[in-house]
Protein backbone atom coordinates (compact mmCIF):
# COMPACT_ATOMS: atom_id res chain seq x y z
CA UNK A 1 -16.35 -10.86 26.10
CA UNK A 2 -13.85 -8.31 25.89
CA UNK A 3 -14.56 -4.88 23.94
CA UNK A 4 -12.98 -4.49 20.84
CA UNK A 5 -10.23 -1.96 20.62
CA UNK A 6 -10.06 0.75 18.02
CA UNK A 7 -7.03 -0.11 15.65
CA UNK A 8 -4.82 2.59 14.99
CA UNK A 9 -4.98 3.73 10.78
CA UNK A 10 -2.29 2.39 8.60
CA UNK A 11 -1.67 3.55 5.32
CA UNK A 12 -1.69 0.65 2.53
CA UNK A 13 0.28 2.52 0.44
CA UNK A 14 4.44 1.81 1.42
CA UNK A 15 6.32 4.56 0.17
CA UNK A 16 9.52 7.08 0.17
CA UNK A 17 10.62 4.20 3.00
CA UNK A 18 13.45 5.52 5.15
CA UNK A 19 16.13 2.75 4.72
CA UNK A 20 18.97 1.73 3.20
CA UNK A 21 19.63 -1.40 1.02
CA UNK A 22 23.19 -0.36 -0.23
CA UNK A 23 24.35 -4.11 1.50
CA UNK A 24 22.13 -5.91 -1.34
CA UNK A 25 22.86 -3.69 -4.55
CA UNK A 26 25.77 -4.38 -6.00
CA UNK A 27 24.38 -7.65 -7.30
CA UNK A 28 21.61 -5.91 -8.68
CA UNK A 29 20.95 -5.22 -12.10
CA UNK A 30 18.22 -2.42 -13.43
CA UNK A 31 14.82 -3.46 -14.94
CA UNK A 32 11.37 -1.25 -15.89
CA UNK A 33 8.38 -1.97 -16.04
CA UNK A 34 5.12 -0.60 -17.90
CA UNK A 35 1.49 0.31 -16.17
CA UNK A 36 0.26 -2.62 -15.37
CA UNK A 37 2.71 -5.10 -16.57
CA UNK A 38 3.54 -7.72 -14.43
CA UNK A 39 6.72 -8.38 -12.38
CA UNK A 40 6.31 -11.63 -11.01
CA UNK A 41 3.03 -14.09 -10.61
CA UNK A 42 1.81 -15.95 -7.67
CA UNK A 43 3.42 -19.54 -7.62
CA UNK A 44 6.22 -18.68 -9.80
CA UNK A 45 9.75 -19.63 -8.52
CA UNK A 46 11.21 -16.80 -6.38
CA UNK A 47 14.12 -16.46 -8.14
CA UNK A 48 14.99 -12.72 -7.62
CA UNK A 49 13.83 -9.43 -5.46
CA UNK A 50 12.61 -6.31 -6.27
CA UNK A 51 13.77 -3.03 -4.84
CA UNK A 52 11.75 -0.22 -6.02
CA UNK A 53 14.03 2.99 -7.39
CA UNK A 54 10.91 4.47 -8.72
CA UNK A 55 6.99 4.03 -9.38
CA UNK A 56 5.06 2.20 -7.18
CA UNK A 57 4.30 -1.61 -7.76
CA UNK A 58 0.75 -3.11 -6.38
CA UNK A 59 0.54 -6.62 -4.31
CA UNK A 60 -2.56 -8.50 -5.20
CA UNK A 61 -3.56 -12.68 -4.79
CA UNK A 62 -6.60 -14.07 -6.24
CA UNK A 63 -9.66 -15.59 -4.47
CA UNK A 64 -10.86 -19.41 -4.84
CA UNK A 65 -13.34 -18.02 -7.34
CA UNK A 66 -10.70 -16.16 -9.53
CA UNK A 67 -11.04 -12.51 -8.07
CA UNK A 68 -8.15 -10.48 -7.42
CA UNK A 69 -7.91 -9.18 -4.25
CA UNK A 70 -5.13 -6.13 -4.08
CA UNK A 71 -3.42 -5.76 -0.86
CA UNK A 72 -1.48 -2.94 -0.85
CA UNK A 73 0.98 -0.90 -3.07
CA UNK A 74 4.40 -0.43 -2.51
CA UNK A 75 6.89 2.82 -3.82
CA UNK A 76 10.70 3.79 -3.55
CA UNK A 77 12.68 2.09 -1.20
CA UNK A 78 10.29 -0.83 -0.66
CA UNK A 79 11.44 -4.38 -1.54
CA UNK A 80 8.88 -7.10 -3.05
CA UNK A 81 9.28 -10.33 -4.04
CA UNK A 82 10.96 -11.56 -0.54
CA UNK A 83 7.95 -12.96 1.01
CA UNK A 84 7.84 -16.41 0.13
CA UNK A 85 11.40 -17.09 -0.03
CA UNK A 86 12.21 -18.88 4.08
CA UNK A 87 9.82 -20.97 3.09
CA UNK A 88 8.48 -22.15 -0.24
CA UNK A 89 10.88 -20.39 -2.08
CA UNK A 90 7.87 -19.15 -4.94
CA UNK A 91 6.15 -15.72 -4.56
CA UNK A 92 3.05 -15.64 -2.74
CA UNK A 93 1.88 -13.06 -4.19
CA UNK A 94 1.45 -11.53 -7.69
CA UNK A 95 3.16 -8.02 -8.14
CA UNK A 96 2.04 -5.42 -11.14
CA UNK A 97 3.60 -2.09 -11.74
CA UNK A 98 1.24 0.08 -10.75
CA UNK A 99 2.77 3.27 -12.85
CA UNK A 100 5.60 3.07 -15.31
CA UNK A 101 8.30 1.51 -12.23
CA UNK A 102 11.91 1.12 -12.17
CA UNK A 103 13.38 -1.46 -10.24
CA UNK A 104 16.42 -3.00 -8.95
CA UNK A 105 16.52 -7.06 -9.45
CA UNK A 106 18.34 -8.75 -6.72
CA UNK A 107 19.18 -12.14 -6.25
CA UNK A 108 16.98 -14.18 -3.83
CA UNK A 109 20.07 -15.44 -2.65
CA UNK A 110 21.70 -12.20 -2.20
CA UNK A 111 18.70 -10.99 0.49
CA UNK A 112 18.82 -14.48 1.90
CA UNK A 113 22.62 -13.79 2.95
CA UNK A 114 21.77 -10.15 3.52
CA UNK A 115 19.47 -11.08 6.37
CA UNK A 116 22.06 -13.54 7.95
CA UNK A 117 25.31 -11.31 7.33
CA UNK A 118 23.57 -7.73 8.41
CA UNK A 119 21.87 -6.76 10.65
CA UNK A 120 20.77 -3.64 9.77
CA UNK A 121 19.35 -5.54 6.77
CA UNK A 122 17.92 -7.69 8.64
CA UNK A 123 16.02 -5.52 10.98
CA UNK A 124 14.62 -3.12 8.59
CA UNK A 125 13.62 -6.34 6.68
CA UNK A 126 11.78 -7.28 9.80
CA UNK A 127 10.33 -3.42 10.13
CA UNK A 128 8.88 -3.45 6.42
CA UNK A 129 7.69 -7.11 7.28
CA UNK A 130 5.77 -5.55 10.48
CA UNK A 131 4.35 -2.66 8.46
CA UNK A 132 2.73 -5.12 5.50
CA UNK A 133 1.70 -7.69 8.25
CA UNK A 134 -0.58 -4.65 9.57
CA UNK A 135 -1.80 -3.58 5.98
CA UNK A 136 -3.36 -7.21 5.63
CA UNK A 137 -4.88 -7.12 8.94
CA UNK A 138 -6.03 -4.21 8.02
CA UNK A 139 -7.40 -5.33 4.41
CA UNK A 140 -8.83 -8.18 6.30
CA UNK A 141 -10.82 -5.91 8.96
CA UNK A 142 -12.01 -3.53 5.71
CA UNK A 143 -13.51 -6.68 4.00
CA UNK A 144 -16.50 -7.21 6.59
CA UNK A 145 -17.84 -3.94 5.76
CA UNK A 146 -19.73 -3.17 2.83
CA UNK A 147 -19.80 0.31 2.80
CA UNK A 148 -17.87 1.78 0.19
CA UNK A 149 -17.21 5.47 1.90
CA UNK A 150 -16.06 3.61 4.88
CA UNK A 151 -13.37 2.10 2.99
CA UNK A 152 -12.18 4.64 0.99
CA UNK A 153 -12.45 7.07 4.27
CA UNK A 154 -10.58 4.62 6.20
CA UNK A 155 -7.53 4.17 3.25
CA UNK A 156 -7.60 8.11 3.45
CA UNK A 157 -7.16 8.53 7.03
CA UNK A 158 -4.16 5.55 7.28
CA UNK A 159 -2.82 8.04 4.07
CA UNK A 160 -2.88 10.96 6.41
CA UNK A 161 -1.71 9.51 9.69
CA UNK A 162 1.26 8.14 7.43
CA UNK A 163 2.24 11.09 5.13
CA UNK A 164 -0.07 14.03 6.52
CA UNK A 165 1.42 17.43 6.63
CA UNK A 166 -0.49 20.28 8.79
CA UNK A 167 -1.53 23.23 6.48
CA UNK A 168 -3.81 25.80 6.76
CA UNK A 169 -6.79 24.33 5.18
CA UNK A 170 -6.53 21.10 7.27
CA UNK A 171 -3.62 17.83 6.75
CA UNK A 172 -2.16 17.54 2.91
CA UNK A 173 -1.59 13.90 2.14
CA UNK A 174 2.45 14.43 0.75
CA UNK A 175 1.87 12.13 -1.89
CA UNK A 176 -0.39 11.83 -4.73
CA UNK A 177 -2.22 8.46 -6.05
CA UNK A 178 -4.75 7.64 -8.76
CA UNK A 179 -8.40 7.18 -8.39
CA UNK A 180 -7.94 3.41 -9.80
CA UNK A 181 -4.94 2.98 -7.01
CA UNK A 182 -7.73 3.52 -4.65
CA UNK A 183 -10.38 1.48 -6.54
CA UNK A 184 -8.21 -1.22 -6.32
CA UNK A 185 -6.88 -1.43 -2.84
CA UNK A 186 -11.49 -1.03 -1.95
CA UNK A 187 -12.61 -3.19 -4.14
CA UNK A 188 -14.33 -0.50 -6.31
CA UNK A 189 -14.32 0.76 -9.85
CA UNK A 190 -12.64 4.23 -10.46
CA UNK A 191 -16.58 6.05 -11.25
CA UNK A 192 -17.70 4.97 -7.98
CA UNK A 193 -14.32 6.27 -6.24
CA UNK A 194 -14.86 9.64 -7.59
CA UNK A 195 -18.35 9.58 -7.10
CA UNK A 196 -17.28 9.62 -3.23
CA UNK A 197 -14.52 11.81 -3.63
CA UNK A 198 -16.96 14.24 -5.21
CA UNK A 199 -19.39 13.96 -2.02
CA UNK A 200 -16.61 14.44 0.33
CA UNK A 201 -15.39 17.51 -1.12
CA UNK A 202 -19.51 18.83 -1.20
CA UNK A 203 -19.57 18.17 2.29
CA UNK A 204 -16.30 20.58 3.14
CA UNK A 205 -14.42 17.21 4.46
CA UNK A 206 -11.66 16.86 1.64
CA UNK A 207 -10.41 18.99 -1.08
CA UNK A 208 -8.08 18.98 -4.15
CA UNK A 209 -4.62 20.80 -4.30
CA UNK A 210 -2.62 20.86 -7.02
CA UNK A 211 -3.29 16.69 -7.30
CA UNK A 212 -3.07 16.44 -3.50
CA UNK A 213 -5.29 15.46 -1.06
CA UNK A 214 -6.30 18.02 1.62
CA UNK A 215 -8.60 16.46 4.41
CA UNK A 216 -9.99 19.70 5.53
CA UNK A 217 -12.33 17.74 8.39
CA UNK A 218 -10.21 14.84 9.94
CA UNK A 219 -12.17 14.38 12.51
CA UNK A 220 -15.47 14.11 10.00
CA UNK A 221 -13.58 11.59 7.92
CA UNK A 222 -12.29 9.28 10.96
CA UNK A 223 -15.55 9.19 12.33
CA UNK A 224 -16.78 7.91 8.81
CA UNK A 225 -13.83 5.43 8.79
CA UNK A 226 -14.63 4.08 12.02
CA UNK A 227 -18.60 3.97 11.51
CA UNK A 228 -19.15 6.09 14.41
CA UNK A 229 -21.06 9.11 11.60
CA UNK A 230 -22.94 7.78 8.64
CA UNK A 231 -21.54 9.30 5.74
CA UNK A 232 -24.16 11.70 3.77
CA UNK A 233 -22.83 9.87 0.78
């Protein structure tokens, strides 16, 4: 049997995204969205897109036994909505606004020709596809493990391999989430997500600046992430 290679972190949250939709909004017309209200459900019609001006918006499908399962979350410049629409045309996926979110509401059928009409629509299309095709692998991988630290360690290091800036102290994360954000995309309520948070920080691996993450020990925290150090959590 061949060994199993180490997969390299990604981060499952899609943000500031370096491309340019200007092709698709003209036809678009300006919603917003509460915390936690929902943009479109699972198995309704996919009707229109979403393009993401500001706020971040959180993917999530439910289990055969009625759990939700969140997959990642998406900010500015990301597009949701556009994943069931070659095929089924319905969403496959349920999207909530994770903060308050404005968005940009394009016509299905306006991507649709997008993607046939431009191609530099259609490959950046392709490179966001790429990036949330790795998130779910990577969501999938996560879900054999049971530890909690592990997971959250792992979502940390894919958060600094992603947005990571070299400071003094160690790697800032460049942009902030919530404690829930993270409970959500492990599977964990928000007390036991700080209850880690608080452990890592005792142990001199992370610390708190100004609502950013500093990982002050990356390669402490990857070695959690990857099982290869039991966490003294």
């Amino acid at each position: 049997m061949l060994p199993c290679p180490e997969r390299a972190f990604v981060s499952a949250w899609l943000t500031d995204l370096d491309y340019d939709w200007s092709a698709l909004t003209a036809a678009g017309r300006e919603v917003s969205f509460q915390r936690d209200q929902a943009i479109f459900h699972e198995g309704e019609p996919a009707e229109m897109v979403y393009l993401i001006s500001e706020g971040r918006v959180r993917l999530s499908t439910f289990a055969v036994d009625g759990r939700e399962r969140h997959l990642m979350i998406v900010g500015t410049n990301g597009i949701v909505g556009d994943c069931g629409l070659p095929t089924s045309g319905r969403h496959v996926v349920s999207a909530l606004a994770s903060s308050p979110t404005r968005l940009l509401a394009i016509p299905a059928k306006t991507l649709l020709r997008g993607l046939e009409r431009e191609p530099a629509v259609a490959r950046q299309h392709a490179a966001l596809a790429s990036r949330r095709f790795r998130v779910l692998l990577q969501q999938l991988e996560l879900q054999a493990h049971n530890s909690a630290s592990r997971r959250v360690c792992h979502h940390l290091v894919g958060l600094s391999s992603a947005y990571g800036m070299p400071v003094d102290e160690g790697v800032r994360i460049g942009i902030t989430y919530t404690q829930e954000e993270m409970g959500n995309i492990c599977g964990l309520s928000r007390v036991s997500v700080s209850n880690i948070f608080s452990r890592l920080r005792r142990d001199g691996i992370v610390a708190l600046q100004q609502r950013h993450t500093v990982v002050k020990d990356p390669a402490a925290l990857e070695a959690i992430a990857r099982g290869h150090r039991a966490p003294g959590l």
